[in-house]
N, C-alpha and C. Protein backbone atom coordinates (compact mmCIF):
# COMPACT_ATOMS: atom_id res chain seq x y z
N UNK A 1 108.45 79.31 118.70
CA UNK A 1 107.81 80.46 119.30
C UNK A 1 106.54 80.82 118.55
N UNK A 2 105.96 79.79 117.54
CA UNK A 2 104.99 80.13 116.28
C UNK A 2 103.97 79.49 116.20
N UNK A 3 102.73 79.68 116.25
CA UNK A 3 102.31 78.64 116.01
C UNK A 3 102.02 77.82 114.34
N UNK A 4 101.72 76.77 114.05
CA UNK A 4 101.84 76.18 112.99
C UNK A 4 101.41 76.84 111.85
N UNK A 5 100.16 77.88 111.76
CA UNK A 5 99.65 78.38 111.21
C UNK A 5 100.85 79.65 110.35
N UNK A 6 100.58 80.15 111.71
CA UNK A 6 102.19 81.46 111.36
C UNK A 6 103.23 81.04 110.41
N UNK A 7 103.65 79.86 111.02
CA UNK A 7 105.21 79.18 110.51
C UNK A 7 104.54 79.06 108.73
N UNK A 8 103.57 78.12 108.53
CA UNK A 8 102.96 78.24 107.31
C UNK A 8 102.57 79.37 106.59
N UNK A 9 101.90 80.36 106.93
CA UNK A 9 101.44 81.41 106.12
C UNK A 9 102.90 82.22 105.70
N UNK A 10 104.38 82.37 107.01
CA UNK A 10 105.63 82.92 106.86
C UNK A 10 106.07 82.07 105.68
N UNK A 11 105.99 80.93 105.84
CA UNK A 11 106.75 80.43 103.84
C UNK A 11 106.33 80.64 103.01
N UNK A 12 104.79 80.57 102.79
CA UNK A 12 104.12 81.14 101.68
C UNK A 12 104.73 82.55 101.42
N UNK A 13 104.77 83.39 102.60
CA UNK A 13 105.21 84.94 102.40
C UNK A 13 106.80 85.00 101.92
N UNK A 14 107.71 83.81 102.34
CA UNK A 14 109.11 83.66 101.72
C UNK A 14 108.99 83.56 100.51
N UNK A 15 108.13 82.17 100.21
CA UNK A 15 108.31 81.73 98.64
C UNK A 15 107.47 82.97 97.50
N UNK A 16 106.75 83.65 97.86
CA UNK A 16 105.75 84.95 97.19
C UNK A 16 106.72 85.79 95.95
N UNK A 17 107.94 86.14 96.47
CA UNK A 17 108.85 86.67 95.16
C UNK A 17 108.62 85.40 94.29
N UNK A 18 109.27 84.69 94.17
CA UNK A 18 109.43 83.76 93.75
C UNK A 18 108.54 83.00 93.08
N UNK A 19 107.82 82.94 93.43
CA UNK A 19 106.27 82.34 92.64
C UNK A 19 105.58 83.86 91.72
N UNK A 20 106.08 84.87 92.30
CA UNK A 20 105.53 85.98 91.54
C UNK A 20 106.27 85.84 90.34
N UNK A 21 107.33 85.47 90.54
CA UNK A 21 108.42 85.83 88.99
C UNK A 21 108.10 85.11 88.66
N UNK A 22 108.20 83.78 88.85
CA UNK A 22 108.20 82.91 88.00
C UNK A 22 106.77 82.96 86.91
N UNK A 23 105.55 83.35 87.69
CA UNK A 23 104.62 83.80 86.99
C UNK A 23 104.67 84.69 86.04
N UNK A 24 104.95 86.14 85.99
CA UNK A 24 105.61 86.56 85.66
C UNK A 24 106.29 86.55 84.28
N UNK A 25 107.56 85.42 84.65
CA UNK A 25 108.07 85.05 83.17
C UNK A 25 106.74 84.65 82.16
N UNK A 26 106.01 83.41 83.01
CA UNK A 26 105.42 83.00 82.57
C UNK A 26 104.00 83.75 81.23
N UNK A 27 103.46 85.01 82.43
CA UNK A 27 102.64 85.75 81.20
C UNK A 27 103.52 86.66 79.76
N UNK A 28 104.67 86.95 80.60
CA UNK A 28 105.37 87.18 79.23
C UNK A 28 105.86 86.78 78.04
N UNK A 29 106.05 85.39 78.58
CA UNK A 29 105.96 84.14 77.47
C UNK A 29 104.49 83.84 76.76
N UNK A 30 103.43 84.17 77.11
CA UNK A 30 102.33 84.09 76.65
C UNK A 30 102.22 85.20 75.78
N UNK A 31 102.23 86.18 76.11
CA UNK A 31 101.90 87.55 75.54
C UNK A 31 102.62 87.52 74.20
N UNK A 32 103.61 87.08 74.11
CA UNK A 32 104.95 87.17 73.41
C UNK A 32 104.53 86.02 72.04
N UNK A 33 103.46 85.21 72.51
CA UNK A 33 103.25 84.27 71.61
C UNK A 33 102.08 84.50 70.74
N UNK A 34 101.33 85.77 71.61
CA UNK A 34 100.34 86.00 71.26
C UNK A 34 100.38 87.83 70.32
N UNK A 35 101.88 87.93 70.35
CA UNK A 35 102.16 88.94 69.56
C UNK A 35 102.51 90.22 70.28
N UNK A 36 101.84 90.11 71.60
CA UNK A 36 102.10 91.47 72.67
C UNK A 36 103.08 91.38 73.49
N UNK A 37 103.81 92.53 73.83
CA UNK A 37 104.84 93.03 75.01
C UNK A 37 104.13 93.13 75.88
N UNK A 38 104.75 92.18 76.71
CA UNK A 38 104.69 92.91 78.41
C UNK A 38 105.81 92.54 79.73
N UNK A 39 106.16 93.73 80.19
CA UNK A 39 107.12 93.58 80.82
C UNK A 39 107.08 92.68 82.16
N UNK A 40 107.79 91.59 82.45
CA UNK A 40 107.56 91.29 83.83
C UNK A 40 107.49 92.40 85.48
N UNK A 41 106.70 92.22 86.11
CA UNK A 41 106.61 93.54 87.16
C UNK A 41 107.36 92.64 88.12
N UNK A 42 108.41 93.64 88.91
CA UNK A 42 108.89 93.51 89.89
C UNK A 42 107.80 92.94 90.97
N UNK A 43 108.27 92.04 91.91
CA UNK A 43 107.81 92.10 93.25
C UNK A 43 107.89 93.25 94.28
N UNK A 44 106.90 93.57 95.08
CA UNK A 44 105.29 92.88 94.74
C UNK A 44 105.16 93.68 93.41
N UNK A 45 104.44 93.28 92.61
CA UNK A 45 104.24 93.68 91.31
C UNK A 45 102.13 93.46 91.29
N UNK A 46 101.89 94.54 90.01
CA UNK A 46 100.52 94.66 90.01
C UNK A 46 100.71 94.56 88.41
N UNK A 47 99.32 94.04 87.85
CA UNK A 47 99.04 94.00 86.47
C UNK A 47 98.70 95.05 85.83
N UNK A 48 99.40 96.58 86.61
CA UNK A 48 99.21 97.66 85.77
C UNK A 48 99.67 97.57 84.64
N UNK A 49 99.41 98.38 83.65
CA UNK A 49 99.96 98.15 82.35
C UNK A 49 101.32 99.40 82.64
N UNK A 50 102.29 98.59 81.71
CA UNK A 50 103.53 99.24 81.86
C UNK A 50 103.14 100.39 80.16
N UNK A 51 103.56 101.88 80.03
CA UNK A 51 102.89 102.50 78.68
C UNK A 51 104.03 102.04 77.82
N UNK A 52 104.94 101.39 78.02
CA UNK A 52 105.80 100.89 77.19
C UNK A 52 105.40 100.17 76.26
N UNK A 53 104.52 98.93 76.89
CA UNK A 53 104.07 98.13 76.46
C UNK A 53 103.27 98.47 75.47
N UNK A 54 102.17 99.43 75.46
CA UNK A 54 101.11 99.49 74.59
C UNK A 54 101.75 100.65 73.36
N UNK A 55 102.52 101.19 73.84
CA UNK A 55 103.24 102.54 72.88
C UNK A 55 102.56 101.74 71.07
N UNK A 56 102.18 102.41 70.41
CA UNK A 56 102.34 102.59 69.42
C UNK A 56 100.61 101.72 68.75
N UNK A 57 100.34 100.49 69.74
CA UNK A 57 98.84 100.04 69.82
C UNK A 57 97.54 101.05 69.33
N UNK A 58 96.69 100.54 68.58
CA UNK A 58 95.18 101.49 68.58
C UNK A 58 94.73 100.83 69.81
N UNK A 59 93.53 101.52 70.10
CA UNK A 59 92.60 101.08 70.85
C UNK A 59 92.58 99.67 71.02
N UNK A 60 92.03 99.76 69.77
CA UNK A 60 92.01 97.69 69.61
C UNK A 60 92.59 97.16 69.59
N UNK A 61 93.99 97.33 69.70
CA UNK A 61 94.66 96.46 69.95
C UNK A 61 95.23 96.76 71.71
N UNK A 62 94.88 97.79 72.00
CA UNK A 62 94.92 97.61 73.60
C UNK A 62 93.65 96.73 74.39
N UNK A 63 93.00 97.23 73.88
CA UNK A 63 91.75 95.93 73.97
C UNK A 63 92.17 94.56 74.05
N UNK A 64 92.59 94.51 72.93
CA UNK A 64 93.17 92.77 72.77
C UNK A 64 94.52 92.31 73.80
N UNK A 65 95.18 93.67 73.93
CA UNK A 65 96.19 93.06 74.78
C UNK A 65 95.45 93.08 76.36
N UNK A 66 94.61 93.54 76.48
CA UNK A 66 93.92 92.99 78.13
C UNK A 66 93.21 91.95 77.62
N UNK A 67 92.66 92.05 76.79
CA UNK A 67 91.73 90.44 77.28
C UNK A 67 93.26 89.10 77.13
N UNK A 68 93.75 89.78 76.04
CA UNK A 68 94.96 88.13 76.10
C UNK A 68 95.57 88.36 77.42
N UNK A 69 95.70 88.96 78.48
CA UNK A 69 96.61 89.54 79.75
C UNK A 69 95.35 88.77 80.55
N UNK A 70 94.25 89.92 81.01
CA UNK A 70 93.37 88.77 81.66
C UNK A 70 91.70 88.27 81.57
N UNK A 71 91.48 88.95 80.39
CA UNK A 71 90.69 87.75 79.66
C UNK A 71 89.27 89.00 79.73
N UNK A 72 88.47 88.84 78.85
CA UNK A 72 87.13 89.30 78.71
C UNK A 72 86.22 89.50 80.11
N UNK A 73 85.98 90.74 80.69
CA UNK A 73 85.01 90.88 81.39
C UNK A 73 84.18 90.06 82.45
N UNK A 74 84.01 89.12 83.28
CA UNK A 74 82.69 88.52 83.08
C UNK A 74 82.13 88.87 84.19
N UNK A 75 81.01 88.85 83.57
CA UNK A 75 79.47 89.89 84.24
C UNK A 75 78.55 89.17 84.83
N UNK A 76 77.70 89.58 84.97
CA UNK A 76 76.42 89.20 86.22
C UNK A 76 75.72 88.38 84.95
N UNK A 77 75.90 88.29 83.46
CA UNK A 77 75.37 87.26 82.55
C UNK A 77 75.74 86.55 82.29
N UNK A 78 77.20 86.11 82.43
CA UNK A 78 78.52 85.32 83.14
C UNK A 78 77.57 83.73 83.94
N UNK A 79 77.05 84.49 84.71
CA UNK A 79 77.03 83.58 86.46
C UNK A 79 75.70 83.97 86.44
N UNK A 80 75.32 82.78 85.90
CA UNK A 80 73.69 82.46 86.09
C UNK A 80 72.80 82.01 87.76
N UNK A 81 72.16 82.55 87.77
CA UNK A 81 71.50 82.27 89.28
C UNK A 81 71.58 80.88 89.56
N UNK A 82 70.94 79.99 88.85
CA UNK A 82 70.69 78.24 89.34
C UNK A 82 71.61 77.61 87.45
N UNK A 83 71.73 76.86 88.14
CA UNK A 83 72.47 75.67 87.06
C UNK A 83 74.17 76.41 86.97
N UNK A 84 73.89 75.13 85.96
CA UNK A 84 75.54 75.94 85.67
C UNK A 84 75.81 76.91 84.63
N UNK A 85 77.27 77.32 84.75
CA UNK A 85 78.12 78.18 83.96
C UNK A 85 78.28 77.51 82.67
N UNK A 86 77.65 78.17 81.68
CA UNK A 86 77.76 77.53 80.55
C UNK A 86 78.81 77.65 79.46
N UNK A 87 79.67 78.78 79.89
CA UNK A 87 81.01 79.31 79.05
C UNK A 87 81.97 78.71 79.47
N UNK A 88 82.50 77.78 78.48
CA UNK A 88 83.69 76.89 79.21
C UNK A 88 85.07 77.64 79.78
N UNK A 89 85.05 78.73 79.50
CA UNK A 89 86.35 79.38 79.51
C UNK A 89 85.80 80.05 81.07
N UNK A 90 85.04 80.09 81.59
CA UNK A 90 84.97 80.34 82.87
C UNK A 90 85.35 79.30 83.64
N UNK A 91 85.91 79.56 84.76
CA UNK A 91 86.33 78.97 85.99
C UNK A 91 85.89 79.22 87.63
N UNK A 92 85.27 78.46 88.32
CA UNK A 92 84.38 79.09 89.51
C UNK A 92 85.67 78.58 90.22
N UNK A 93 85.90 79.26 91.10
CA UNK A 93 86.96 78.70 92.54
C UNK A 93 85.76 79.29 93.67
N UNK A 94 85.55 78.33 94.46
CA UNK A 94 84.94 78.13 95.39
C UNK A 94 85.86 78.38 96.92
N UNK A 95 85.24 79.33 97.94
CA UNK A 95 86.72 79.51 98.83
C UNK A 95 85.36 80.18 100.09
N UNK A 96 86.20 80.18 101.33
CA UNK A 96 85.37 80.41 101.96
C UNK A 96 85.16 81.86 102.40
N UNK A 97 85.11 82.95 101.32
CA UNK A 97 84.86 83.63 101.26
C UNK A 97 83.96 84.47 100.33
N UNK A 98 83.35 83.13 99.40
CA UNK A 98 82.31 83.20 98.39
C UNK A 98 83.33 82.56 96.98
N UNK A 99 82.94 82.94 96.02
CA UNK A 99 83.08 82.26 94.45
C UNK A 99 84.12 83.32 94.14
N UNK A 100 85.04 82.86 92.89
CA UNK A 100 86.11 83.86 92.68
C UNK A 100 85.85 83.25 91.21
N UNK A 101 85.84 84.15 90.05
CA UNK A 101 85.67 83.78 88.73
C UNK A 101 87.08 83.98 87.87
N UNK A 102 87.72 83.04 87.44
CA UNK A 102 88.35 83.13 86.33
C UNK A 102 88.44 82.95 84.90
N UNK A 103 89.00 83.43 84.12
CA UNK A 103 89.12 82.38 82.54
C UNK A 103 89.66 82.41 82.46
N UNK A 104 89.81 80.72 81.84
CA UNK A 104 91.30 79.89 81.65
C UNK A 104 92.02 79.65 80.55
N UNK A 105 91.39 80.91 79.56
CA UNK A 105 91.95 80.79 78.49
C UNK A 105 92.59 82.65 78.28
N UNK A 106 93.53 82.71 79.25
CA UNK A 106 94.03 84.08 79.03
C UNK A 106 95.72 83.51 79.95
N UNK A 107 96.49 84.64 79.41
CA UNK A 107 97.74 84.10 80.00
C UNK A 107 98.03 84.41 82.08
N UNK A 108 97.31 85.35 82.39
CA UNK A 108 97.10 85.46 83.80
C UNK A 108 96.82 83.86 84.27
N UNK A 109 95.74 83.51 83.71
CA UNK A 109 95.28 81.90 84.15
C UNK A 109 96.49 80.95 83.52
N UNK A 110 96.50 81.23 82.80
CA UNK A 110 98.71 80.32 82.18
C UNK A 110 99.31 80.48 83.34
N UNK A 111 99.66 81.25 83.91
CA UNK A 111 100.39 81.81 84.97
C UNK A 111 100.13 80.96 85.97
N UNK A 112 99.37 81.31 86.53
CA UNK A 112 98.79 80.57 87.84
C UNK A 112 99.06 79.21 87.16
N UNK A 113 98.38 78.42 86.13
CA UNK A 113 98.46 76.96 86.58
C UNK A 113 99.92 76.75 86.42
N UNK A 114 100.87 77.21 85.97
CA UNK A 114 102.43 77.16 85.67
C UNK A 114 103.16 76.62 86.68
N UNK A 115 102.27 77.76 87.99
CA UNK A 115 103.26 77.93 88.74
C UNK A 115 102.42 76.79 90.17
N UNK A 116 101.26 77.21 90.13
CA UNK A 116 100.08 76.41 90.87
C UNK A 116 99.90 75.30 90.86
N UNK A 117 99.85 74.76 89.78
CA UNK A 117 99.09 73.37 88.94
C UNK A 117 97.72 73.94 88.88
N UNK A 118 97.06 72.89 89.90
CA UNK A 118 95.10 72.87 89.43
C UNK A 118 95.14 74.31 90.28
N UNK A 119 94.97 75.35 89.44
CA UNK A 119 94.48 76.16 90.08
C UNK A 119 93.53 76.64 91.09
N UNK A 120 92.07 75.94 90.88
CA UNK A 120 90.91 76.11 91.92
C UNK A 120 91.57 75.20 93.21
N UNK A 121 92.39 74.45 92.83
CA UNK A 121 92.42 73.51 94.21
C UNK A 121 93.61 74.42 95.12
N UNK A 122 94.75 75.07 94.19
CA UNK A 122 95.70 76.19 94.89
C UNK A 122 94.54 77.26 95.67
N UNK A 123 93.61 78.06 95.09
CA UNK A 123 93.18 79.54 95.84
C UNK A 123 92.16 78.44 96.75
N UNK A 124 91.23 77.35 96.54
CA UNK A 124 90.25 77.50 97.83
C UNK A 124 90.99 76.90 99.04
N UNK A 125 92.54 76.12 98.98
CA UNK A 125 92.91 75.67 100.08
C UNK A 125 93.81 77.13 100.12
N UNK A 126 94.63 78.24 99.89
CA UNK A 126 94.89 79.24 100.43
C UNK A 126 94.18 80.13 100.92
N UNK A 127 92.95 80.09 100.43
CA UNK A 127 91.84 81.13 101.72
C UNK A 127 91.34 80.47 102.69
N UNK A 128 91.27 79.08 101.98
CA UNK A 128 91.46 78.28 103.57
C UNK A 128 92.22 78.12 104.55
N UNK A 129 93.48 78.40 104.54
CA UNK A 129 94.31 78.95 105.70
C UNK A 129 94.37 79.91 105.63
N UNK A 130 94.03 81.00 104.89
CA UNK A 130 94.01 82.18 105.68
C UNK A 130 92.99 82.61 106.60
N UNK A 131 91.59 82.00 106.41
CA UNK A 131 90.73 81.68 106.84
C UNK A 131 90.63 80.87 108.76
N UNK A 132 91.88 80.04 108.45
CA UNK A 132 91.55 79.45 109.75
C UNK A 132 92.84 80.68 110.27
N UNK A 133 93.73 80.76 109.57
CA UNK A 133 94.53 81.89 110.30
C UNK A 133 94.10 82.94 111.09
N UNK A 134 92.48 83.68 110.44
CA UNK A 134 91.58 84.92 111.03
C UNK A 134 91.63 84.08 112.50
N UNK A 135 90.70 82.83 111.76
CA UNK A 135 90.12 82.17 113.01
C UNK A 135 90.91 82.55 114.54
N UNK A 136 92.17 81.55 114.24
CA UNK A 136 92.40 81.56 115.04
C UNK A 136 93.70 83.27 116.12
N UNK A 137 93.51 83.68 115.24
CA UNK A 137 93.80 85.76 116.04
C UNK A 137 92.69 86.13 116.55
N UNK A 138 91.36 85.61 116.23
CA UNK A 138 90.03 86.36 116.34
C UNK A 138 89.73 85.43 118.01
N UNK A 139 90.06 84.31 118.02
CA UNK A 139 89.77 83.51 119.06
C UNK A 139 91.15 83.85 120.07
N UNK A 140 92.24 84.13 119.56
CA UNK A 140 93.12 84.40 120.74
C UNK A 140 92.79 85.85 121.27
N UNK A 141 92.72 86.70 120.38
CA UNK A 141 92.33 88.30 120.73
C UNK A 141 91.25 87.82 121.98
N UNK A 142 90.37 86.90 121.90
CA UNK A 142 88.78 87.18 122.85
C UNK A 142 89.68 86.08 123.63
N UNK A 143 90.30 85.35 124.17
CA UNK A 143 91.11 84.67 125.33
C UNK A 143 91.30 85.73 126.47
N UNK A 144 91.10 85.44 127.39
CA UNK A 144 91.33 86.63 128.72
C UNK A 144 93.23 86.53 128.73
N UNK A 145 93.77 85.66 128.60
CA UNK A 145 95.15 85.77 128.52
C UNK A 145 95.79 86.49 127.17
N UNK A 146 95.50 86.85 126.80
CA UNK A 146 95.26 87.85 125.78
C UNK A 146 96.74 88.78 125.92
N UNK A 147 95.94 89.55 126.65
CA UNK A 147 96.78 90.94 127.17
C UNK A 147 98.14 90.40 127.33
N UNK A 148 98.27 89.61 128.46
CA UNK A 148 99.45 89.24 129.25
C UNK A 148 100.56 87.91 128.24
N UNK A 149 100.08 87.33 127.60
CA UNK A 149 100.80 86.07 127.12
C UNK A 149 100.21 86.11 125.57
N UNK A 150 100.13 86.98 124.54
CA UNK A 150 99.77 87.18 123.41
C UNK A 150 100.05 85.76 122.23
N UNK A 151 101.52 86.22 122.80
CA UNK A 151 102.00 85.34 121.59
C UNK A 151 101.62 83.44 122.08
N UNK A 152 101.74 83.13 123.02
CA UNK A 152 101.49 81.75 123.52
C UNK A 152 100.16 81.44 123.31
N UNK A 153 99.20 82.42 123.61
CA UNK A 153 97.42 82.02 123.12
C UNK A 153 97.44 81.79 122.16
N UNK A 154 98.46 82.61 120.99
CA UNK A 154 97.65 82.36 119.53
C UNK A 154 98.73 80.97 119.07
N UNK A 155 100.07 81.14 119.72
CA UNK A 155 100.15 79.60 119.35
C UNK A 155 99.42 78.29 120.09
N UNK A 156 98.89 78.30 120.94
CA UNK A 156 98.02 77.39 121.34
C UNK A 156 96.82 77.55 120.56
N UNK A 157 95.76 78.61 120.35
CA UNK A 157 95.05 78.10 119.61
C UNK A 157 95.26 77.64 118.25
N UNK A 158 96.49 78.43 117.66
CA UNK A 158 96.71 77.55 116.19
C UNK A 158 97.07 76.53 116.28
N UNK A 159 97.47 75.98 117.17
CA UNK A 159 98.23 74.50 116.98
C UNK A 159 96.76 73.86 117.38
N UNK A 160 95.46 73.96 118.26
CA UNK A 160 94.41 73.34 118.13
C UNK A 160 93.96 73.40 116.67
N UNK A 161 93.74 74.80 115.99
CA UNK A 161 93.32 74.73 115.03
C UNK A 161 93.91 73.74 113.99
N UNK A 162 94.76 73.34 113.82
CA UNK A 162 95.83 72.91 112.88
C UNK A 162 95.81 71.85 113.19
N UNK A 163 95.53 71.01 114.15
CA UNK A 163 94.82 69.93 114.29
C UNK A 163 93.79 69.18 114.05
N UNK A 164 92.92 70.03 114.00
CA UNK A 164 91.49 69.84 113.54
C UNK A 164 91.85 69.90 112.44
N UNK A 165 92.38 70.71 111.03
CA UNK A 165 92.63 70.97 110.35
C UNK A 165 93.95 70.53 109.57
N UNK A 166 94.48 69.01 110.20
CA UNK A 166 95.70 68.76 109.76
C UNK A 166 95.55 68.38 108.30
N UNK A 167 94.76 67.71 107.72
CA UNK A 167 94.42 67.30 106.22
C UNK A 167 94.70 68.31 105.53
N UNK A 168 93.82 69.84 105.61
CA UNK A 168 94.03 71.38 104.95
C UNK A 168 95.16 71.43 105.00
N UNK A 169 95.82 70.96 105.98
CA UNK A 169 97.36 72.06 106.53
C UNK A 169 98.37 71.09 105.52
N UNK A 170 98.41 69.84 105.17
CA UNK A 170 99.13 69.06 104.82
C UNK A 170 99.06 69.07 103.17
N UNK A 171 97.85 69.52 103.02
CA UNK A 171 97.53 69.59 101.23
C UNK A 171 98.05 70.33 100.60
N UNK A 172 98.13 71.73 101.52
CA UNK A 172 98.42 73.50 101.59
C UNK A 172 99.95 72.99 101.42
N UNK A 173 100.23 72.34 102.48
CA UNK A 173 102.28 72.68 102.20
C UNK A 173 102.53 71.65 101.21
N UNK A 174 102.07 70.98 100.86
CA UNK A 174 102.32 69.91 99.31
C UNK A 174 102.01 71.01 98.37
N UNK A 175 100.84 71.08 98.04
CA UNK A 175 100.89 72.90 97.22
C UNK A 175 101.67 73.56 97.25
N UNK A 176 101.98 74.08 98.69
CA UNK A 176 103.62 75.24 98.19
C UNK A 176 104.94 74.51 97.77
N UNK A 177 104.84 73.60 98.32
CA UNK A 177 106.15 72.78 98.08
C UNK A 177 106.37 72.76 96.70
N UNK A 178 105.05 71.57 95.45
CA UNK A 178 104.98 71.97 94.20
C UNK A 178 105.04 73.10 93.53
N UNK A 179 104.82 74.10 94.16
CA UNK A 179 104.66 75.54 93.71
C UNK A 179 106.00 76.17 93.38
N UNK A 180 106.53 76.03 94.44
CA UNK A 180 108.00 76.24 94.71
C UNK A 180 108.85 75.69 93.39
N UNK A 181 109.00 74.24 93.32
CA UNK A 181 109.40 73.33 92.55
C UNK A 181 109.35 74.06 91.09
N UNK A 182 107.66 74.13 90.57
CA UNK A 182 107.76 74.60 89.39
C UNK A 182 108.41 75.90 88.96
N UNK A 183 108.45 76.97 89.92
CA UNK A 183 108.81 78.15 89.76
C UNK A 183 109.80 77.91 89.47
N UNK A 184 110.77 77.23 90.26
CA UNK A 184 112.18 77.13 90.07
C UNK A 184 112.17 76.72 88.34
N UNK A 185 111.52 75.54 88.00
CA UNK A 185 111.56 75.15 86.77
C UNK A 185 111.38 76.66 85.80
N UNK A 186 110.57 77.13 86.19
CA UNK A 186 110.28 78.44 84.73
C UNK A 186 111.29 79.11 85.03
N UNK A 187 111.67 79.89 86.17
CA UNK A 187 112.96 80.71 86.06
C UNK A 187 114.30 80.44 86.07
């Protein structure tokens, strides 16, 4: 009753606890090595700071526990207009929704490749289906059958899309599949 797209983006949304924890464990095991507490956050979980964590910290050492959490700042002196990024600890992920900057030397970026592997190759093929996902709601919404047969337009156009797009679609579920796999391994 789905089209291919749906059925795909719905496992990603199954496996999401699961890859969250396992991440999760994962920055806490970092932190932990690096001398700082931090509590794993429930799903959905955010990288607020828990005040548990920092209780008893100066400044500077709350300082230090964000950059070891997710890493130093980087600024518009970061990301030079032409050439390249000259700070190795930066990371460009390229996605079709512009550049996404990381550094890969903080335990957030531990995390992700833990659970990810190559990280840049996990986020630009997931905005890439989410991407053709817009696509294709944005192209069934403007279908004159629209109104009357909702759900059948957008699985017909995703299953065109997903065609055109079978290489993305096939890389994407090898990605979650591995993804899956490792999580299980950390937790």
């Amino acid at each position: 009753a789905f089209g291919p797209l749906t059925v795909l983006l719905r496992s990603r949304d199954q496996a999401a606890p699961q890859l969250h924890d396992a991440q999760q464990v994962t920055i806490a095991g970092c932190m932990a090595k690096q001398g700082f507490t931090y509590n794993p956050r429930p799903y959905p979980g955010t990288l607020v700071q828990d005040p548990t964590e920092l209780a008893g910290l100066s400044p500077h050492q709350i300082k230090q526990w964000n950059v070891a959490l997710q890493g130093k700042s980087i600024g518009p002196d970061d990301i030079p207009n032409a050439g390249g990024i000259t700070d190795s600890t930066i990371v460009v992920i390229t996605g079709p929704d512009g550049n996404r900057y990381f550094r890969n030397n903080t335990c957030l970026y531990a995390a992700h490749s833990a659970v990810f592997g190559n990280v840049a190759k996990w986020f630009t093929l997931d905005g890439t289906v989410n991407d053709l996902a817009q696509q294709a709601t944005t192209k069934a919404e403007a279908d004159p059958r629209w109104d009357k047969q909702p759900d059948q337009v957008l699985k017909e156009i995703e299953t065109q899309i997903a065609g055109t797009h079978q290489v993305i679609i096939q890389r994407y579920n090898q990605l979650l599949d591995r993804a899956q796999i490792r999580a299980d391994g950390l937790l």
